[in-house]
Protein backbone atom coordinates (compact mmCIF):
# COMPACT_ATOMS: atom_id res chain seq x y z
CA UNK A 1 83.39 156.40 98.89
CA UNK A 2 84.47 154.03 95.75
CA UNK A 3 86.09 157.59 94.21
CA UNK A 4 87.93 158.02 97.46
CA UNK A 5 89.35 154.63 97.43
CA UNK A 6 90.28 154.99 94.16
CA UNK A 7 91.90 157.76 94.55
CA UNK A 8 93.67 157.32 97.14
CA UNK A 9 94.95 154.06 95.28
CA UNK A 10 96.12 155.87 92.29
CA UNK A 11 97.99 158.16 94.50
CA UNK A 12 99.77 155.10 96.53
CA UNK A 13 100.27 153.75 92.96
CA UNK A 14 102.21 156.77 92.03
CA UNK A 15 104.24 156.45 95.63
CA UNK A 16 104.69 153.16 95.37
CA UNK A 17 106.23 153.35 91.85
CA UNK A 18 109.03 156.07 92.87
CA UNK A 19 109.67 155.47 97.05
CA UNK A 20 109.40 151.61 96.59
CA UNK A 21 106.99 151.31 99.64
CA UNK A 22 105.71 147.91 99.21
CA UNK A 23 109.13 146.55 99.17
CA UNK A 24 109.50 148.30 102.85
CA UNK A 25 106.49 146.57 103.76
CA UNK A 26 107.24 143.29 102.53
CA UNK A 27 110.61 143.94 104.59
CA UNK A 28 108.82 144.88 107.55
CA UNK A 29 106.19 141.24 107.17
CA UNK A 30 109.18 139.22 106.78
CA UNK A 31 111.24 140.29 109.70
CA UNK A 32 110.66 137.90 112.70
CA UNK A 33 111.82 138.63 115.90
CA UNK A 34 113.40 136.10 118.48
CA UNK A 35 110.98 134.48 121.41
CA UNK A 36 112.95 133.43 124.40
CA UNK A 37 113.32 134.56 128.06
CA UNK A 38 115.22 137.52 127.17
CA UNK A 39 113.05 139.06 124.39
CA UNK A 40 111.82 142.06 126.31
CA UNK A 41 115.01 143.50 125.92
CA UNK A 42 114.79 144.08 122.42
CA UNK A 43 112.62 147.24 123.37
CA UNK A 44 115.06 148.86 124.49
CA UNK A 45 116.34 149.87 121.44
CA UNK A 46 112.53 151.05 120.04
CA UNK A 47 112.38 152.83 123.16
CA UNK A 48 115.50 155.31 122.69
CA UNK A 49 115.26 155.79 119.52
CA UNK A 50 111.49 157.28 120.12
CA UNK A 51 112.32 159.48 122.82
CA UNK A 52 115.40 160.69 121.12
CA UNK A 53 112.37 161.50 118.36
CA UNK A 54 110.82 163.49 121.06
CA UNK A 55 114.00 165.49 121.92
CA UNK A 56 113.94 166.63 118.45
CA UNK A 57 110.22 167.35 117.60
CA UNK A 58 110.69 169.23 120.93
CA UNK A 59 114.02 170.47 120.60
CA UNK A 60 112.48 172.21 117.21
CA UNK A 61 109.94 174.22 119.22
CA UNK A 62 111.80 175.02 121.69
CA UNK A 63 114.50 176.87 118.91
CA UNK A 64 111.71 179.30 117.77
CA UNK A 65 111.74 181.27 120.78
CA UNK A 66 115.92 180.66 122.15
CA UNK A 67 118.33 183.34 121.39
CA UNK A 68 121.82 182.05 122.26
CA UNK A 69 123.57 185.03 123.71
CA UNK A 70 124.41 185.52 127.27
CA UNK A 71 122.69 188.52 126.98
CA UNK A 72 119.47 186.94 126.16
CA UNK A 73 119.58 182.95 126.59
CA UNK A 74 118.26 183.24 129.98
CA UNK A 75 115.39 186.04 129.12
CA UNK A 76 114.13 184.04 125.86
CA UNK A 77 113.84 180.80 128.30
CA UNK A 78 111.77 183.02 130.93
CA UNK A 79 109.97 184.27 128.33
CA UNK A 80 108.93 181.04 126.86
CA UNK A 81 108.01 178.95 130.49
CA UNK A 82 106.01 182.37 131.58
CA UNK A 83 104.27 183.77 127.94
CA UNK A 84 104.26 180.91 125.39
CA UNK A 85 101.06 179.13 125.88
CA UNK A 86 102.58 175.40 127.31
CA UNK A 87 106.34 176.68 126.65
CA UNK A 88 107.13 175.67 130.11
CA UNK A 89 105.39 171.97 129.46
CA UNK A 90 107.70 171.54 126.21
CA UNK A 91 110.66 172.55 128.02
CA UNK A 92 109.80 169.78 130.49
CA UNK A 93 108.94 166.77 128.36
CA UNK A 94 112.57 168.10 126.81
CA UNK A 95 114.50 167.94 130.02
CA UNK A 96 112.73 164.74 131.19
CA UNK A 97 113.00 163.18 127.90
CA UNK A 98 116.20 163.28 127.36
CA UNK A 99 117.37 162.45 130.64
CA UNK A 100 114.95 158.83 130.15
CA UNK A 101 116.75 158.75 126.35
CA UNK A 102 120.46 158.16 128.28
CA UNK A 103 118.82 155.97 131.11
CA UNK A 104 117.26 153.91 128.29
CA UNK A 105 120.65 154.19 126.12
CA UNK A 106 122.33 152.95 129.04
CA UNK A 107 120.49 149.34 129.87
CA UNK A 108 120.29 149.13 125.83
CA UNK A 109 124.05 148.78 126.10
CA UNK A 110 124.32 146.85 128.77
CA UNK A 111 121.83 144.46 127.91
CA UNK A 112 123.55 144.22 124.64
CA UNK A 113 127.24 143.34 126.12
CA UNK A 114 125.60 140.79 128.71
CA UNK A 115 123.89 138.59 126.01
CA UNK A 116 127.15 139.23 124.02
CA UNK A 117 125.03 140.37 121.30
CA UNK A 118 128.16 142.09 119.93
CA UNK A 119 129.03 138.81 118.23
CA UNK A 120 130.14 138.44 114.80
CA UNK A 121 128.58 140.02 112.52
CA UNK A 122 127.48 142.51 114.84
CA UNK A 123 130.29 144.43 115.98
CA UNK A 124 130.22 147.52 114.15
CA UNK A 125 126.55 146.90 115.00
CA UNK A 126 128.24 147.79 119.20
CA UNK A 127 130.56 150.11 118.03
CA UNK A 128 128.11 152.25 116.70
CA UNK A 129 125.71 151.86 119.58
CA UNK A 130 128.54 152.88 122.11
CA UNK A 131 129.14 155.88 119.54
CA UNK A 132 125.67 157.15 119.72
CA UNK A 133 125.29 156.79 123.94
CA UNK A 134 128.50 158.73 123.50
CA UNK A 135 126.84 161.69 121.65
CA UNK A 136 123.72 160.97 123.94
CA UNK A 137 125.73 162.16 126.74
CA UNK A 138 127.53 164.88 124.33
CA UNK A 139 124.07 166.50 124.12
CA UNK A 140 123.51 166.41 127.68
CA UNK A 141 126.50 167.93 128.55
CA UNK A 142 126.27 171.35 125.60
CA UNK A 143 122.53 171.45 126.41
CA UNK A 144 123.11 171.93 129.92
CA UNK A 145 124.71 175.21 129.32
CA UNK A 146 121.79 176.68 127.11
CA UNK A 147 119.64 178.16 130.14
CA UNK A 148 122.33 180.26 130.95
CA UNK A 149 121.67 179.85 134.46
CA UNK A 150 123.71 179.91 137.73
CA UNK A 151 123.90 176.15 137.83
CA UNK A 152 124.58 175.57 134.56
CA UNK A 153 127.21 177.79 134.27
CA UNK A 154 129.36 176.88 136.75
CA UNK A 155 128.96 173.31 136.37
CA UNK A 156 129.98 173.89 132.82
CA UNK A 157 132.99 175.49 134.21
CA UNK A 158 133.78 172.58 136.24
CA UNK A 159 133.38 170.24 133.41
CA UNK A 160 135.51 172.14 130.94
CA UNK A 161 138.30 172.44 133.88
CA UNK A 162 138.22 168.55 133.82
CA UNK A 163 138.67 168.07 130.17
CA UNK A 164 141.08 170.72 130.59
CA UNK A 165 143.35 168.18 132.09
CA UNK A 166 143.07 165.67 129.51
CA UNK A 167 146.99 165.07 128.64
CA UNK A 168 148.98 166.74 125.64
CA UNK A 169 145.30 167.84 124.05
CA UNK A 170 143.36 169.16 127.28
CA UNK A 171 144.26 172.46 126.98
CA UNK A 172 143.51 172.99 123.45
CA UNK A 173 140.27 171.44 123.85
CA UNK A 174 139.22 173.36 126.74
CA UNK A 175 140.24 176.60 124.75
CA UNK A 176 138.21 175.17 121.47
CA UNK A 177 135.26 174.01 123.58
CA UNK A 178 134.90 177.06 126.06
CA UNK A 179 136.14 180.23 122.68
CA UNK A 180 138.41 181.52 125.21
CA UNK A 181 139.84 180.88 128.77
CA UNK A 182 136.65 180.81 130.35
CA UNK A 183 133.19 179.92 130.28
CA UNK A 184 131.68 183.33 128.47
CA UNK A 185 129.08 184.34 126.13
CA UNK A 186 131.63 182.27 123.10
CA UNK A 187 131.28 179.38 124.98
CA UNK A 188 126.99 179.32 125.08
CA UNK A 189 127.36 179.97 121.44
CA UNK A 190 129.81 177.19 120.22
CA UNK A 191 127.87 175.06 122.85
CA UNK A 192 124.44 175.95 120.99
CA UNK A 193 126.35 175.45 117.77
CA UNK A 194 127.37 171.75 118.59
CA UNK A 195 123.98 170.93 120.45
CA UNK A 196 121.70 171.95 117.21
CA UNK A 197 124.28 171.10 114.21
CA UNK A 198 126.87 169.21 114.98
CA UNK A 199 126.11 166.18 117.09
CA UNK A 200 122.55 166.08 114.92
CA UNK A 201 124.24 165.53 112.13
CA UNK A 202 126.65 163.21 113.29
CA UNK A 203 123.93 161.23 115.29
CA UNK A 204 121.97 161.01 112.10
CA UNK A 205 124.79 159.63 110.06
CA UNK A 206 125.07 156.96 112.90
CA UNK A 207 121.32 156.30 113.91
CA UNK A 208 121.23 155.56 109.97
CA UNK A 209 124.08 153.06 110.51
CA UNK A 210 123.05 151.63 113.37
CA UNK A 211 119.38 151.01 112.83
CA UNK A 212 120.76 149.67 108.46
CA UNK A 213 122.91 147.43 110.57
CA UNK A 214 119.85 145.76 113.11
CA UNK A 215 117.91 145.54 110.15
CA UNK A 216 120.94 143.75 108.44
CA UNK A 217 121.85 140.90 111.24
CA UNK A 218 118.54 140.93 112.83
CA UNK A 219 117.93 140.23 116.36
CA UNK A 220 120.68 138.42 118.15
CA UNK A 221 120.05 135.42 120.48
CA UNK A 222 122.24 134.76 123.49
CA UNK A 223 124.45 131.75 123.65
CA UNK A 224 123.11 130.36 126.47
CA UNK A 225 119.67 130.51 124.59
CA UNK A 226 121.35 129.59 121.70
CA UNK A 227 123.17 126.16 123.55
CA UNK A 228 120.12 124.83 125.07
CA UNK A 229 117.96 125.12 121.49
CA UNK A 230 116.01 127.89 122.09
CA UNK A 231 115.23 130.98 119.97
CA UNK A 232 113.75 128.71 117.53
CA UNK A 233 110.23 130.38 118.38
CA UNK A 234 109.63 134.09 116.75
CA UNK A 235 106.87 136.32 116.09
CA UNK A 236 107.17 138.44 112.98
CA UNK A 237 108.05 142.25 113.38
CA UNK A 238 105.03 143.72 112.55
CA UNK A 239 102.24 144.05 113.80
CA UNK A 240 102.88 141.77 116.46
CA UNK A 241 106.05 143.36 117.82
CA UNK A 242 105.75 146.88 116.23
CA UNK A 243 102.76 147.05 118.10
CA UNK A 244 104.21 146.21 121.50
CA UNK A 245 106.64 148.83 120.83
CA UNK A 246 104.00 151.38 120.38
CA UNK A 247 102.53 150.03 123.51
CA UNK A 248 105.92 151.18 125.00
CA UNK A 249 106.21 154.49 123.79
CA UNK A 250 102.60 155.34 124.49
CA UNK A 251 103.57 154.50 128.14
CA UNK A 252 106.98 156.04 128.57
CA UNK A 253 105.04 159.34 126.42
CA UNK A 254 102.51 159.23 129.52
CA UNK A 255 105.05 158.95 132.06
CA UNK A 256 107.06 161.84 130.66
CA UNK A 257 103.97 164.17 130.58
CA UNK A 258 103.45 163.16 134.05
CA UNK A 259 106.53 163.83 135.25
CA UNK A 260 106.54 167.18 133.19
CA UNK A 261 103.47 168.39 134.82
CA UNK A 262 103.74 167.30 138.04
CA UNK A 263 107.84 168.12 138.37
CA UNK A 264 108.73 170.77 135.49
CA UNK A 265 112.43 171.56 134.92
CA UNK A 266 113.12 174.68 136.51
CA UNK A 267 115.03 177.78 135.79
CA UNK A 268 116.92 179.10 138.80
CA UNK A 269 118.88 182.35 138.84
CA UNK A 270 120.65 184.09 136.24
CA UNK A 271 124.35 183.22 135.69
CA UNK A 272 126.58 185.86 137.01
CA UNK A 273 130.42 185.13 136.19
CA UNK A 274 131.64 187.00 139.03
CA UNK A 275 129.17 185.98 141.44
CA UNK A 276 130.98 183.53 143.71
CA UNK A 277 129.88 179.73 142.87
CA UNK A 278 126.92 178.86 144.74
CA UNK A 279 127.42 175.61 147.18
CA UNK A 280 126.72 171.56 145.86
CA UNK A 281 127.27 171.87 142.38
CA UNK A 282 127.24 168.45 140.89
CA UNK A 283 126.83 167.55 137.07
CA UNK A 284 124.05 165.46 135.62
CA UNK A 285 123.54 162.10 137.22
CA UNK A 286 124.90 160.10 133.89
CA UNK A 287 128.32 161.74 134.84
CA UNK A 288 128.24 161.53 138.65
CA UNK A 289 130.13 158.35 138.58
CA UNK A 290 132.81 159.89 137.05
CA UNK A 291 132.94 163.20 139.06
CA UNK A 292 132.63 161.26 142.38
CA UNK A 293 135.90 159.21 140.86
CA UNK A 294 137.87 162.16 140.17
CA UNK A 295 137.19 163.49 143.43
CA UNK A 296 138.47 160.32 145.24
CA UNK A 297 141.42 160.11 143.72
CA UNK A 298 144.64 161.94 145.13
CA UNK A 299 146.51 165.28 144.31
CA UNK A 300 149.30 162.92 142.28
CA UNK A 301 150.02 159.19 141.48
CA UNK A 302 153.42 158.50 140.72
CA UNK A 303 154.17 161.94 139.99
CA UNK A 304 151.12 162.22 137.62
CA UNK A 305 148.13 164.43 138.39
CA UNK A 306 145.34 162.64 139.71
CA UNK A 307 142.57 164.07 137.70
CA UNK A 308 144.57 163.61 134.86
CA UNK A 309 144.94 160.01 135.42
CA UNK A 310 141.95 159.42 136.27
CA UNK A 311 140.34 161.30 132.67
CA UNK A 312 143.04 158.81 130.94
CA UNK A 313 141.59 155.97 132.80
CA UNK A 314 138.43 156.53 131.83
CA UNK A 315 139.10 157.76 128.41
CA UNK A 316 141.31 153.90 128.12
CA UNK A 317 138.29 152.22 129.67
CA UNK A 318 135.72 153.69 127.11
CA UNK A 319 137.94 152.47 124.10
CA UNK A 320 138.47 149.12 125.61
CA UNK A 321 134.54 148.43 126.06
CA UNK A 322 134.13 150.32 122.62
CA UNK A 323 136.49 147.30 120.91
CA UNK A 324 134.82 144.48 123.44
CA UNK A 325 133.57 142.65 120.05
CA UNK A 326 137.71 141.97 119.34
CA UNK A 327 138.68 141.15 123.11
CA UNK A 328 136.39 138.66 123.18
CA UNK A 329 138.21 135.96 121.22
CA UNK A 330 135.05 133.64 122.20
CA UNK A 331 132.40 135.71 120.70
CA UNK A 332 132.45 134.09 117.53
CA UNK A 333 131.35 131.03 119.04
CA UNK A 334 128.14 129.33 120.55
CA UNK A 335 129.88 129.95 124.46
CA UNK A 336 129.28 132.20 127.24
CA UNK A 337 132.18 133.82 127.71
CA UNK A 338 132.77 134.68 131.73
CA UNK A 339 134.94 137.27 131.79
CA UNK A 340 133.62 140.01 129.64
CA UNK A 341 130.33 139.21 131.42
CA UNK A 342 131.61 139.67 134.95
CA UNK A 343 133.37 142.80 133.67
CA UNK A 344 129.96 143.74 132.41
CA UNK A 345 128.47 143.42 135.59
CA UNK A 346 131.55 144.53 137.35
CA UNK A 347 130.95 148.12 135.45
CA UNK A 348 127.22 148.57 136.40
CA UNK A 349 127.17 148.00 139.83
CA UNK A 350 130.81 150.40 139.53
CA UNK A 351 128.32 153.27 138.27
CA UNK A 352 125.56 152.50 140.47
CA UNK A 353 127.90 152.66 144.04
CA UNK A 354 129.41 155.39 142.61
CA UNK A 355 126.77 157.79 141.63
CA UNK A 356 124.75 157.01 145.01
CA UNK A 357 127.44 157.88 146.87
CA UNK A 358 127.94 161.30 144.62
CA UNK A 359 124.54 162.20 145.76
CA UNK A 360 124.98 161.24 148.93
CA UNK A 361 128.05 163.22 149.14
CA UNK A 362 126.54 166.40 147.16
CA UNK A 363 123.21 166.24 148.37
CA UNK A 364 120.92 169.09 146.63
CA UNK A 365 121.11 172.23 149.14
């Protein structure tokens, strides 16, 4: 036993000399993390970042057996859910996963802008948080197409019509996006091209921003906590907190393999082009809020196409919550400032109303 330990010394030794590890771990002992009423939603950060980690551990698997071809997307998927031994259970935890990632990515942001922790120094710390829900829902949208099935395809086709009518640049996306005028084989393959290279690598570059920048500024306390004198109490990162996150992902890893078991992601019919679309097609539910919009909205507004001012309003609105950190002139200071948080709370009951009543108006058929 005295040999093992030895050896497995020297070897940490030898580590430890060319990674630096016992500087990481000195880091990691010396980082304390705020105590106040609001603490449990610094989780919410631990908890995306791990099931993003789980969309690409299974995201990896699931790439041994896709072929991204019209002619064979759909096949290699049937194939793995009826022949690979728990192919249809990975394909699950994927599709459940990453629809809990945006749901987490979501409050993570919002819980963010409502204890204005976007306050100097932290606002490239936002900016690249709203960047990476941004790609979050990027990956939703190209994965969605990957099946090759009949819902996919056509509400691809209804998506890419909407950006379509983007102003002066619509078109040209829509063409770049889709490799032609419609959705076709060239569109599943740029689609698999940007879900498995592109936004990876540009989430990668930004996830290593983002989490260099937490580390950075540490864990912000909200003014109000801030004005009445607390946040003074802490508890250091690890173990105590790093071991209530694992607590957390333990339990959201449970409820994902129940939900993938119990509820597995299906597969539906084959996409046809020509077929005609089949009735209540409705995108994901992290862009209902924004379909149901579009659809309110009349044929033309002052002369301007409705759908295209409503893509520009959303498109302004984005930007404008992106840049929140330089609106609020009072963010540099120990104040609550009212405004941004009623617009906060203003914007999350506006995509709560709004995606209810897209389900309740496209109910599954």
């Amino acid at each position: 036993m005295s040999d093992i330990k030895k050896r497995l010394g020297e070897v940490w030794g030898w580590l430890d000399d060319r990674l630096g590890l016992s500087s990481w771990g000195e880091l990691a002992r010396k980082k304390d993390v705020p105590l106040h009423k609001h603490t449990v939603w610094y989780y919410l950060g631990g908890m995306t970042l791990f099931l993003f980690l789980i969309q690409v551990a299974t995201g990896i698997l699931l790439l041994f057996y896709y072929r991204p071809s019209a002619e064979d997307a759909y096949e290699s998927i049937q194939f793995l859910m009826a022949e690979v031994e728990f192919g249809w259970l990975i394909r699950s935890i994927h599709a459940w996963a990453a629809n809990l990632m945006i749901f987490t990515a979501f409050l993570h942001l919002f819980s963010v802008l409502l204890m204005k922790a976007y306050r100097a120094p932290r606002e490239i710390t936002w900016i690249s948080g709203f960047m990476l829900l941004a790609l979050a829902m990027g990956f939703g949208f190209t994965g969605y197409l990957l099946p090759w099935n009949e819902l996919a395809y056509f509400a691809t086709r209804v998506g890419t019509e909407i950006m379509g009518a983007v102003p002066l640049v619509g078109s040209f996306l829509g063409r770049v996006l889709k490799g032609g005028e419609d959705v076709s084989g060239a569109t599943l393959t740029r689609f698999y091209a940007i879900h498995v290279a592109v936004l990876p690598m540009i989430t990668a570059a930004l996830l290593g921003l983002h989490l260099y920048l937490v580390q950075k500024h540490g864990m912000s306390i909200p003014p109000e906590v801030e004005r009445r004198g607390g946040g003074r109490r802490s508890m250091s990162f690890a173990p105590n907190f790093l071991l209530r996150d694992l607590v957390g992902w333990l339990s959201a890893l449970a409820i994902i393999a129940v939900l993938a078991a119990y509820f597995p992601a299906e597969l539906g019919e084959k996409a046809d082009p020509f077929a005609p679309a089949p009735a209540g097609i409705k995108p994901e539910w992290y862009f209902m809020f924004m379909f149901q919009t579009l659809k309110y909205l009349p044929a033309h507004i002052l002369g301007i196409e409705g759908e295209a001012l409503g893509i520009m309003a959303f498109m302004v609105g984005g930007a404008l919550l992106m840049i929140v950190p330089f609106l609020d002139r009072r963010s540099g200071r120990n104040q609550p400032s009212p405004l941004f948080t009623w617009i906060g709370v203003a914007i999350i009951v506006y995509i709560i109303v709004l995606t209810i009543l897209g389900y309740a108006a496209n109910p599954t058929q």
